[in-house]
N, C-alpha and C. Protein backbone atom coordinates (compact mmCIF):
# COMPACT_ATOMS: atom_id res chain seq x y z
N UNK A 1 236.86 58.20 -14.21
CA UNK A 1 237.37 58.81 -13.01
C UNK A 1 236.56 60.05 -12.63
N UNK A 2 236.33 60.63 -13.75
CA UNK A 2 235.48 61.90 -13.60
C UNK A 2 234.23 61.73 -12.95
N UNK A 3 233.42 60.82 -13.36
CA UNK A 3 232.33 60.13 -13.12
C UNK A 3 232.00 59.95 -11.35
N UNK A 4 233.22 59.28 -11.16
CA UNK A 4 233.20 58.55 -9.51
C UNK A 4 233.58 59.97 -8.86
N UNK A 5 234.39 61.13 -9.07
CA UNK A 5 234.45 62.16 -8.79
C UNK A 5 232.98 62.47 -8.42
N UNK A 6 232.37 62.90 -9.33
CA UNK A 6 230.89 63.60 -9.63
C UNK A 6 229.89 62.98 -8.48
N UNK A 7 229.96 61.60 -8.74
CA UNK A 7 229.68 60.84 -7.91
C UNK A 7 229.51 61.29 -6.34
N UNK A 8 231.15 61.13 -6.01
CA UNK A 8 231.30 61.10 -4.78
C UNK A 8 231.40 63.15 -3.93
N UNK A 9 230.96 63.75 -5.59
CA UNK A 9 230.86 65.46 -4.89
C UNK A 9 228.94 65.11 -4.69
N UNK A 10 228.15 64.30 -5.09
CA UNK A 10 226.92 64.58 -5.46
C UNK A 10 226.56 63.96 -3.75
N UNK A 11 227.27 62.99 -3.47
CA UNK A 11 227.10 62.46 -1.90
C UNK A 11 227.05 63.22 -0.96
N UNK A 12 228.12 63.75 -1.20
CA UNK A 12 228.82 64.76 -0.11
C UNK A 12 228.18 66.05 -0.28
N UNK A 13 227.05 66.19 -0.95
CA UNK A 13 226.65 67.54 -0.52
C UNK A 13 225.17 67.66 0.62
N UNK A 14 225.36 68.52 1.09
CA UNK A 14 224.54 68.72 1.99
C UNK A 14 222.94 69.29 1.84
N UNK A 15 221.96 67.96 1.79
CA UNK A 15 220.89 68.26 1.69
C UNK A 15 220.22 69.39 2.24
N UNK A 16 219.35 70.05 2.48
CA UNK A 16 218.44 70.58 3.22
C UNK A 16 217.32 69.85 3.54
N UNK A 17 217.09 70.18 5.09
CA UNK A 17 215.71 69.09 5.92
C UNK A 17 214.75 70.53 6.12
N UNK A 18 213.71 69.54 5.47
CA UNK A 18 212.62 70.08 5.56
C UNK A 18 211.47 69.90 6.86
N UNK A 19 211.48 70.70 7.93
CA UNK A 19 211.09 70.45 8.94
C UNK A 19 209.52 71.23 9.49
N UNK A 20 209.37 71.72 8.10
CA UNK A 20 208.40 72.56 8.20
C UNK A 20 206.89 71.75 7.98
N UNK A 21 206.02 70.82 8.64
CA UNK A 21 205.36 69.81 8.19
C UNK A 21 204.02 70.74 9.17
N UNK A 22 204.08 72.09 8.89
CA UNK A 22 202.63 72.71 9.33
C UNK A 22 201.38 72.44 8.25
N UNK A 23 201.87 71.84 7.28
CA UNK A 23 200.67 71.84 6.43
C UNK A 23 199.71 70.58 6.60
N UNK A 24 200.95 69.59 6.89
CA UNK A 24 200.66 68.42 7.61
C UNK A 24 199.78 68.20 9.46
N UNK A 25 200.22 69.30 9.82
CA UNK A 25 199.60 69.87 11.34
C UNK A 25 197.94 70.16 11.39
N UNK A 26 197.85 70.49 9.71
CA UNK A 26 196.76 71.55 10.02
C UNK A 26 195.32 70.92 9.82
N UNK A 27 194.53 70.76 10.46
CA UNK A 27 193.07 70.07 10.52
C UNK A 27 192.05 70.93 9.86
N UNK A 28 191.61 70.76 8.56
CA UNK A 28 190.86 71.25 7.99
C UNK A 28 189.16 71.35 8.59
N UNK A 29 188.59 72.09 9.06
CA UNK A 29 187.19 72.39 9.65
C UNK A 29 186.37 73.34 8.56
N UNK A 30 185.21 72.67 8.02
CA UNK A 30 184.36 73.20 7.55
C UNK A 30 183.48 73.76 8.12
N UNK A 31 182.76 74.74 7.84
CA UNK A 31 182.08 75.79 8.72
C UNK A 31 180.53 74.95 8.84
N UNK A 32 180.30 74.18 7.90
CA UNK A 32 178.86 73.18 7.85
C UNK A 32 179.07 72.18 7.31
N UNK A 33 178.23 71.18 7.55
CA UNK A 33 178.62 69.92 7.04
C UNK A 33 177.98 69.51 5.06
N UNK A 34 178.81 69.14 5.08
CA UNK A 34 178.22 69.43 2.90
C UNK A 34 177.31 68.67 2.84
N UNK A 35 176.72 67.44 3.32
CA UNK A 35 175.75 67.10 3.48
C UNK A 35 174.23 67.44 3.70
N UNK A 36 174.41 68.05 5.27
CA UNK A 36 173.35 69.12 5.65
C UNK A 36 172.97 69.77 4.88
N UNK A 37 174.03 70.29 4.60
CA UNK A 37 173.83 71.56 3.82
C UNK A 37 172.96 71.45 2.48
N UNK A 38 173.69 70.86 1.71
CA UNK A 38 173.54 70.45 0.54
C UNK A 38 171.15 69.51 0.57
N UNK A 39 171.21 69.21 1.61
CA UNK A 39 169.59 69.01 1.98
C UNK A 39 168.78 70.38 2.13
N UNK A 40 169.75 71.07 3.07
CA UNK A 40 168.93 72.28 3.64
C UNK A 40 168.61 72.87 2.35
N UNK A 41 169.75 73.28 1.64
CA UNK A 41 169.55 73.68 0.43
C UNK A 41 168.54 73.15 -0.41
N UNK A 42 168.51 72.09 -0.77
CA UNK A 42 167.54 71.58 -1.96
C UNK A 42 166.37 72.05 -1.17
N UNK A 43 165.87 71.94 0.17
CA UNK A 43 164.62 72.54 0.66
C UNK A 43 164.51 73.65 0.26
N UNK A 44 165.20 74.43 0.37
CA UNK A 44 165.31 76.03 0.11
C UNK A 44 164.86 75.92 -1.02
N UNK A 45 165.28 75.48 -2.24
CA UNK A 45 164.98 76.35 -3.26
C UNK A 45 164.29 75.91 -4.13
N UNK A 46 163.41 74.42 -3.61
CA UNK A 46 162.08 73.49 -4.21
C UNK A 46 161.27 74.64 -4.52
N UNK A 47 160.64 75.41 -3.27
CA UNK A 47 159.55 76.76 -3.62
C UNK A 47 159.50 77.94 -4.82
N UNK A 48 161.04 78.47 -4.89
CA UNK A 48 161.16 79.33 -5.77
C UNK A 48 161.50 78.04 -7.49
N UNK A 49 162.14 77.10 -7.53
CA UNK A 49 162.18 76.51 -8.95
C UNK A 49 160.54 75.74 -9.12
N UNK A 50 159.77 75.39 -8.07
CA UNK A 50 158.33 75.40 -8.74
C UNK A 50 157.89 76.63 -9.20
N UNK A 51 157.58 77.62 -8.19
CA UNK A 51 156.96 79.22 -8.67
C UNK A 51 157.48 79.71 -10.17
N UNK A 52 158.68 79.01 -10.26
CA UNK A 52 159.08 79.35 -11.65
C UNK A 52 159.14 78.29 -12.92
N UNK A 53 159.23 77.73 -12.02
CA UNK A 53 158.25 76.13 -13.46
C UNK A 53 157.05 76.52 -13.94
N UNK A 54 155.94 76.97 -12.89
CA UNK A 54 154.59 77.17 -13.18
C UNK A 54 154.63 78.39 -14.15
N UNK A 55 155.52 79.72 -13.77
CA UNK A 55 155.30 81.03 -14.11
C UNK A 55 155.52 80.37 -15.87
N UNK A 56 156.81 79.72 -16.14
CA UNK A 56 157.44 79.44 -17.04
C UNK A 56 156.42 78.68 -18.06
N UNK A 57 155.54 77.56 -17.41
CA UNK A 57 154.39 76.80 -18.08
C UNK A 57 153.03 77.98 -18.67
N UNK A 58 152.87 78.69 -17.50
CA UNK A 58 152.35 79.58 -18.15
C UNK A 58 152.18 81.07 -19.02
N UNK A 59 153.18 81.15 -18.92
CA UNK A 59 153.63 82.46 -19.79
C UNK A 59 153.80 81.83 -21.26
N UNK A 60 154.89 80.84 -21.14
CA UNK A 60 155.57 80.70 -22.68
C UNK A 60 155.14 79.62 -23.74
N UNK A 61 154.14 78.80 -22.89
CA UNK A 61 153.53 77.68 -23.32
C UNK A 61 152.31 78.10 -23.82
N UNK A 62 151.68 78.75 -22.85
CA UNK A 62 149.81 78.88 -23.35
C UNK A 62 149.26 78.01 -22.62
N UNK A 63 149.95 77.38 -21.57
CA UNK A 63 148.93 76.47 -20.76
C UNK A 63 148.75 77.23 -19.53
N UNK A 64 147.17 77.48 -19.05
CA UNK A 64 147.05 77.70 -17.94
C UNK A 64 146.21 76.90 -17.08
N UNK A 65 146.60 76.52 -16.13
CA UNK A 65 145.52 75.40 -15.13
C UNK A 65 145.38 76.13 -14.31
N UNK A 66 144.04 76.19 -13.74
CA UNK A 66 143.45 76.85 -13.02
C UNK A 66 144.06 76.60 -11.51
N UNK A 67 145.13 76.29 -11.49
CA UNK A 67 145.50 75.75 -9.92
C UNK A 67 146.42 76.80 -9.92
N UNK A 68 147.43 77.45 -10.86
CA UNK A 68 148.40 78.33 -10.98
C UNK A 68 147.71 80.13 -11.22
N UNK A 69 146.38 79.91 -11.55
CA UNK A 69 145.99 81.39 -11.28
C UNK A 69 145.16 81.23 -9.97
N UNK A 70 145.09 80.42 -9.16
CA UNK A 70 144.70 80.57 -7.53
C UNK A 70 145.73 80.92 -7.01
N UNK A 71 146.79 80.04 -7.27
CA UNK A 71 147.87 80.95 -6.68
C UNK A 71 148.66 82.09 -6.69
N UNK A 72 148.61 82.65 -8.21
CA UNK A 72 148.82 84.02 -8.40
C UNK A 72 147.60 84.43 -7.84
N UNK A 73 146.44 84.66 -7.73
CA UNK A 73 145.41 85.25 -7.13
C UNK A 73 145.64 85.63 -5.37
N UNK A 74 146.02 84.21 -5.03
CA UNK A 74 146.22 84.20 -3.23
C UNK A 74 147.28 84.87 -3.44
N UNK A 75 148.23 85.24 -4.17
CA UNK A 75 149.76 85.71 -4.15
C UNK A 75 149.36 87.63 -3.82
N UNK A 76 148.61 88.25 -5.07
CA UNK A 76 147.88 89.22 -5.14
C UNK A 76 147.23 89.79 -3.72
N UNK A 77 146.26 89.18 -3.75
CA UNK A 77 145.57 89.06 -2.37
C UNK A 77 146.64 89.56 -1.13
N UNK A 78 147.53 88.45 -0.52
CA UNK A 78 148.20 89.21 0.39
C UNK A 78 149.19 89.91 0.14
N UNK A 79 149.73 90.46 -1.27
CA UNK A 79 150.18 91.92 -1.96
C UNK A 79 150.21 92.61 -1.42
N UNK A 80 148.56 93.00 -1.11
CA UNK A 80 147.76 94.31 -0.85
C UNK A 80 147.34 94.08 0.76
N UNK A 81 147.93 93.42 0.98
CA UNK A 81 148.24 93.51 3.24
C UNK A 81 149.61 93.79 3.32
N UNK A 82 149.92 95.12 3.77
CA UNK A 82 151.39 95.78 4.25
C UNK A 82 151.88 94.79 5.21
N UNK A 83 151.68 94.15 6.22
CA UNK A 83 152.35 93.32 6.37
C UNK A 83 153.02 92.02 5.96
N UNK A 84 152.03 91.25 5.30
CA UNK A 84 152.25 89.85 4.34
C UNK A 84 153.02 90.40 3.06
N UNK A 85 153.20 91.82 2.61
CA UNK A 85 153.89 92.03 1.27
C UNK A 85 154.91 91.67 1.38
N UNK A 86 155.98 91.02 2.24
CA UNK A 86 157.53 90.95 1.99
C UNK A 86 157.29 89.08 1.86
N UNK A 87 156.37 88.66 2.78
CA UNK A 87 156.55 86.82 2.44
C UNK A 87 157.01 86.66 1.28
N UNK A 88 156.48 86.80 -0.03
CA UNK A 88 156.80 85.62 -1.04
C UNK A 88 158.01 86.54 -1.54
N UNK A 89 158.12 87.88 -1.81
CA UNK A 89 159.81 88.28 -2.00
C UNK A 89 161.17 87.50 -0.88
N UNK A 90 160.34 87.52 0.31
CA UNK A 90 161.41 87.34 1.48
C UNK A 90 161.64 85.24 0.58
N UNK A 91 160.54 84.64 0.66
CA UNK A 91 160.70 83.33 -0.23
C UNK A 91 161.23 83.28 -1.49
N UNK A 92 160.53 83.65 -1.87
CA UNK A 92 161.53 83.50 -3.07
C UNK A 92 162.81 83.63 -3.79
N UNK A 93 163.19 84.90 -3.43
CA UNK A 93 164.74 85.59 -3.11
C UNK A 93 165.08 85.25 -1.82
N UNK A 94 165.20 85.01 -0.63
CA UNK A 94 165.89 84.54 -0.11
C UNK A 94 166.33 83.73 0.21
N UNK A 95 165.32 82.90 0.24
CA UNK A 95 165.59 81.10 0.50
C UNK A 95 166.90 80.82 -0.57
N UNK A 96 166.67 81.01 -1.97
CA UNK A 96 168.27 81.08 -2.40
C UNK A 96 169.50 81.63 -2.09
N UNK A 97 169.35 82.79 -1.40
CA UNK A 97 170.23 83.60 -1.20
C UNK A 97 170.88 82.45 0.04
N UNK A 98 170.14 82.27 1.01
CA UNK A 98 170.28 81.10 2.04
C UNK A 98 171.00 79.69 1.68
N UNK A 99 170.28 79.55 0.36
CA UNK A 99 171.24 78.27 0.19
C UNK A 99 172.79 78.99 -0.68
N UNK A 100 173.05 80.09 -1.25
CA UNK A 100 174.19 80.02 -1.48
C UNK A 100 175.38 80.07 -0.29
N UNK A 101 174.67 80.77 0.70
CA UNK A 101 175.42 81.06 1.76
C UNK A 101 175.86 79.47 2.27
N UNK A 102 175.21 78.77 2.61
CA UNK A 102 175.15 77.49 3.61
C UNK A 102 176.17 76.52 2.50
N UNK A 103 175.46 76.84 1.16
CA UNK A 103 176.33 75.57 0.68
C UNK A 103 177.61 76.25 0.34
N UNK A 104 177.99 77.43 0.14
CA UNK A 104 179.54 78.26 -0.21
C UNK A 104 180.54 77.79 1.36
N UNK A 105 179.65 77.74 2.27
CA UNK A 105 180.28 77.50 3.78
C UNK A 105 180.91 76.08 3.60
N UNK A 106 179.58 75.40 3.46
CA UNK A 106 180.32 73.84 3.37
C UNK A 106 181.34 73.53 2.24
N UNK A 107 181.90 74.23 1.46
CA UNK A 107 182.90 74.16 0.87
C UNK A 107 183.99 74.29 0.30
N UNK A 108 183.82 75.45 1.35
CA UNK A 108 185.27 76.44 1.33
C UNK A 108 185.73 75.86 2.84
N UNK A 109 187.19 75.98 3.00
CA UNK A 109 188.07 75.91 4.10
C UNK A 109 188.60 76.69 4.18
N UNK A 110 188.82 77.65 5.44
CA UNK A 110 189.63 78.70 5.77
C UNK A 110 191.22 78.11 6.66
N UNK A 111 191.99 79.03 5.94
CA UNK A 111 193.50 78.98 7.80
C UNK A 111 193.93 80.13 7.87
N UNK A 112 193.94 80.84 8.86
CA UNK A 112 195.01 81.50 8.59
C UNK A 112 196.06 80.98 9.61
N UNK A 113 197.20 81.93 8.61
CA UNK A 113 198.78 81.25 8.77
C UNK A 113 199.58 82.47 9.78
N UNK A 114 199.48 82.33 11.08
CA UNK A 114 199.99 83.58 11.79
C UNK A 114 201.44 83.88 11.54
N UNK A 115 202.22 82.73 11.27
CA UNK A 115 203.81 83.70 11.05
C UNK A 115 204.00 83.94 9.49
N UNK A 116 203.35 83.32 8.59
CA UNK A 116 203.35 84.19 6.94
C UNK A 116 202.54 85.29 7.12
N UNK A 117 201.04 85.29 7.60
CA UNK A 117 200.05 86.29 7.73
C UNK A 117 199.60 86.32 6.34
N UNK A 118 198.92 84.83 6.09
CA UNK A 118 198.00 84.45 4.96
C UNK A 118 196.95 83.68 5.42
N UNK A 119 196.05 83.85 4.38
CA UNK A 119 194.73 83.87 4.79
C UNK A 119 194.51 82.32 3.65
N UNK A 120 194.64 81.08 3.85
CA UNK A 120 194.74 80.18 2.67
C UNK A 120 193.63 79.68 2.48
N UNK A 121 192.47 79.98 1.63
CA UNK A 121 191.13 79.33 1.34
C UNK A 121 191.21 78.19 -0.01
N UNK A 122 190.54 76.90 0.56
CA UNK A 122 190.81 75.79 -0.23
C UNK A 122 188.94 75.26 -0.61
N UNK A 123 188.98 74.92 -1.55
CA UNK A 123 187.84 74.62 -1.69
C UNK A 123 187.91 73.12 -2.07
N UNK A 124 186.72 72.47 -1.85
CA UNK A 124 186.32 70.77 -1.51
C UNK A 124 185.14 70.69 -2.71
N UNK A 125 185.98 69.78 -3.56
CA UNK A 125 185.06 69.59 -5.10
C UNK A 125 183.53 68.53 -4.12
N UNK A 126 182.68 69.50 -3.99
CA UNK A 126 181.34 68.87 -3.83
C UNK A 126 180.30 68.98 -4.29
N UNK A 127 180.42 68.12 -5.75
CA UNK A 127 179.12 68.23 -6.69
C UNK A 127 177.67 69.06 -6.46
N UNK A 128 177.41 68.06 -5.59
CA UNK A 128 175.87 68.57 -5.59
C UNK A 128 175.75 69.60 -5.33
N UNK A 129 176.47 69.99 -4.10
CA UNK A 129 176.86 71.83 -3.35
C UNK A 129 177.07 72.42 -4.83
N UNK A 130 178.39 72.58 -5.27
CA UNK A 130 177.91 73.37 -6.59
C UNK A 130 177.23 73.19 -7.40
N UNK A 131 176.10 72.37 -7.70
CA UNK A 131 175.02 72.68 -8.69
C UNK A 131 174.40 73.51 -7.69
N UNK A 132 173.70 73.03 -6.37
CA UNK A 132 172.87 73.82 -5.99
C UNK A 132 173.06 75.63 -6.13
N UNK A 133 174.61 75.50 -5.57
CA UNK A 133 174.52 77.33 -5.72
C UNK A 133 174.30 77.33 -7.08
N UNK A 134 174.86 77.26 -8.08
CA UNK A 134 174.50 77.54 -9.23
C UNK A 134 173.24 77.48 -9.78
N UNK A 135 172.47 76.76 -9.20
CA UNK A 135 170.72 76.64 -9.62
C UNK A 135 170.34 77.76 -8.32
N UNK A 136 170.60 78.18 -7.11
CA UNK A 136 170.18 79.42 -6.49
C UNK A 136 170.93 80.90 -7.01
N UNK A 137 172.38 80.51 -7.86
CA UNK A 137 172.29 81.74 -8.59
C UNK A 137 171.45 82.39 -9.69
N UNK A 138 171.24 81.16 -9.92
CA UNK A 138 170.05 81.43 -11.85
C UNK A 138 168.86 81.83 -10.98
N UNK A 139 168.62 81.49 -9.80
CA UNK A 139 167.10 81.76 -9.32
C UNK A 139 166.53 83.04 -9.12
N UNK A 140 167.82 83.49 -8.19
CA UNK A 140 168.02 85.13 -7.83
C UNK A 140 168.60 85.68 -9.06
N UNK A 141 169.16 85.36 -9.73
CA UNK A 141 169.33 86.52 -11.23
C UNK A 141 168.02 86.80 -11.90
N UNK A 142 167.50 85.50 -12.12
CA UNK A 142 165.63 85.58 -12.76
C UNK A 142 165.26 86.76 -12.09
N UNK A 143 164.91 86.45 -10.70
CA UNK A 143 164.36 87.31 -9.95
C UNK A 143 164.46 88.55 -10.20
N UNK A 144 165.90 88.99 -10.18
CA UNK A 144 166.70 90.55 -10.35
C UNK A 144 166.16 90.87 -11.57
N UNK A 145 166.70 90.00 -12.44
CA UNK A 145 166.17 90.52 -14.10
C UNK A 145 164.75 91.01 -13.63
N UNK A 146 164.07 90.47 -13.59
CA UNK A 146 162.73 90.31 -13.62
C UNK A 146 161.82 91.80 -12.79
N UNK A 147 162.61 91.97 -11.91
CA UNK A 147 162.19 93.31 -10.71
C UNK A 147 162.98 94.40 -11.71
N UNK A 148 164.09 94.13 -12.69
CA UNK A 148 164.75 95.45 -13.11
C UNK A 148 163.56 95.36 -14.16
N UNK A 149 163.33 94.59 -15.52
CA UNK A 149 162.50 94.87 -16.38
C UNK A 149 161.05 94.79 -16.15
N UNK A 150 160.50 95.00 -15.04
CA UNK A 150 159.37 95.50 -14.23
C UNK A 150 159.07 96.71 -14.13
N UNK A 151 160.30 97.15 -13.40
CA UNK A 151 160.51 98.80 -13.17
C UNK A 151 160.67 99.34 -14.06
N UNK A 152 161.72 99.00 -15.00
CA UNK A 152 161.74 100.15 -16.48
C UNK A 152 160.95 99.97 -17.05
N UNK A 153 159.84 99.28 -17.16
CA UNK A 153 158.33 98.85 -18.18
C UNK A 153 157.67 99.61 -17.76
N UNK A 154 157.50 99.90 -16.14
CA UNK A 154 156.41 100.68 -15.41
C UNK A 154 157.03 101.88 -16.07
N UNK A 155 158.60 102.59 -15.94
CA UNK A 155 158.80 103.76 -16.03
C UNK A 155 158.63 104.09 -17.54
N UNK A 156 158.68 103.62 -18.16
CA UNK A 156 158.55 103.68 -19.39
C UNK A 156 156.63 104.02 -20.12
N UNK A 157 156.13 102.79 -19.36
CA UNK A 157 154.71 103.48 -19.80
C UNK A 157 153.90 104.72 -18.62
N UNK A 158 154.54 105.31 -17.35
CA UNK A 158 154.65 106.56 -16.91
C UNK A 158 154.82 107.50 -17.79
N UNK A 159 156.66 107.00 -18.25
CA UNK A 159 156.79 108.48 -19.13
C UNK A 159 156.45 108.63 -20.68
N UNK A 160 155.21 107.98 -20.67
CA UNK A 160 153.91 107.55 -22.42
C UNK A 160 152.85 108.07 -21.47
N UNK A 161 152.65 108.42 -20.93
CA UNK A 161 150.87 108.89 -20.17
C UNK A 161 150.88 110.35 -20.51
């Protein structure tokens, strides 16, 4: 008896309707397409992961081919022209910097929510997009490392003179 009681209180109670189906409303727009992107990118950062294949072949290996000190040579060369000095920094560091931007776009989703006043960012599992940033983060960290233990080497045999 208790049972059919329970029963018939569990009927009789009054659901709540859920009428709130904005999540369902909402059309997700990516700022670039992950595709594109994910191309533009691999262009980007072919230049700086060769420059550093070669640097890498020749520093730690002992192999040098004479095709990789022409190009450190031509590299040198327009060094020492105040105008051409920013090309291969502006290449090398930026072109990654470029692809983190383009491919972080294509895979984040923004909303904001005007009557909560939230800002809801969702991200879209897209392989290749995250290797790439992650292979243009290692590119530009090299880089950084590389310009910091430059400078303290220089300052260091300054303050030995």
């Amino acid at each position: 008896m208790k049972e059919d009681k329970f029963e018939k209180h569990l009927e009789d109670l009054d659901v709540p309707q859920i009428n709130d189906i904005r999540h369902q409303q909402i059309l997700k727009f990516t700022l670039l397409n992950s595709r594109k992107s994910s191309q533009i990118g691999l262009a980007f950062i072919v230049i700086p992961c060769l420059f550093l294949f070669m640097q890498f072949i020749k520093e730690w290996s002992g192999l040098d081919f004479h095709f990789f000190s022409a190009i450190e040579a031509f590299m040198s060369h327009l060094d020492k022209i105040p105008v051409l000095k920013w090309i291969f920094p502006i290449v090398l560091m930026g072109l990654p910097i470029v692809t983190i931007i383009i491919n972080s776009l294509s895979i984040v989703h923004f909303h904001w929510d005007k009557i909560s006043k939230e800002l809801l960012i969702s991200l879209k599992f897209k392989l290749f997009n995250i290797i790439l940033i992650l292979i243009s983060i290692i590119i530009v960290l090299v880089f950084l490392f590389y310009l910091v233990h430059e400078n303290i080497y220089e300052q260091i045999l300054r303050s030995l003179d």
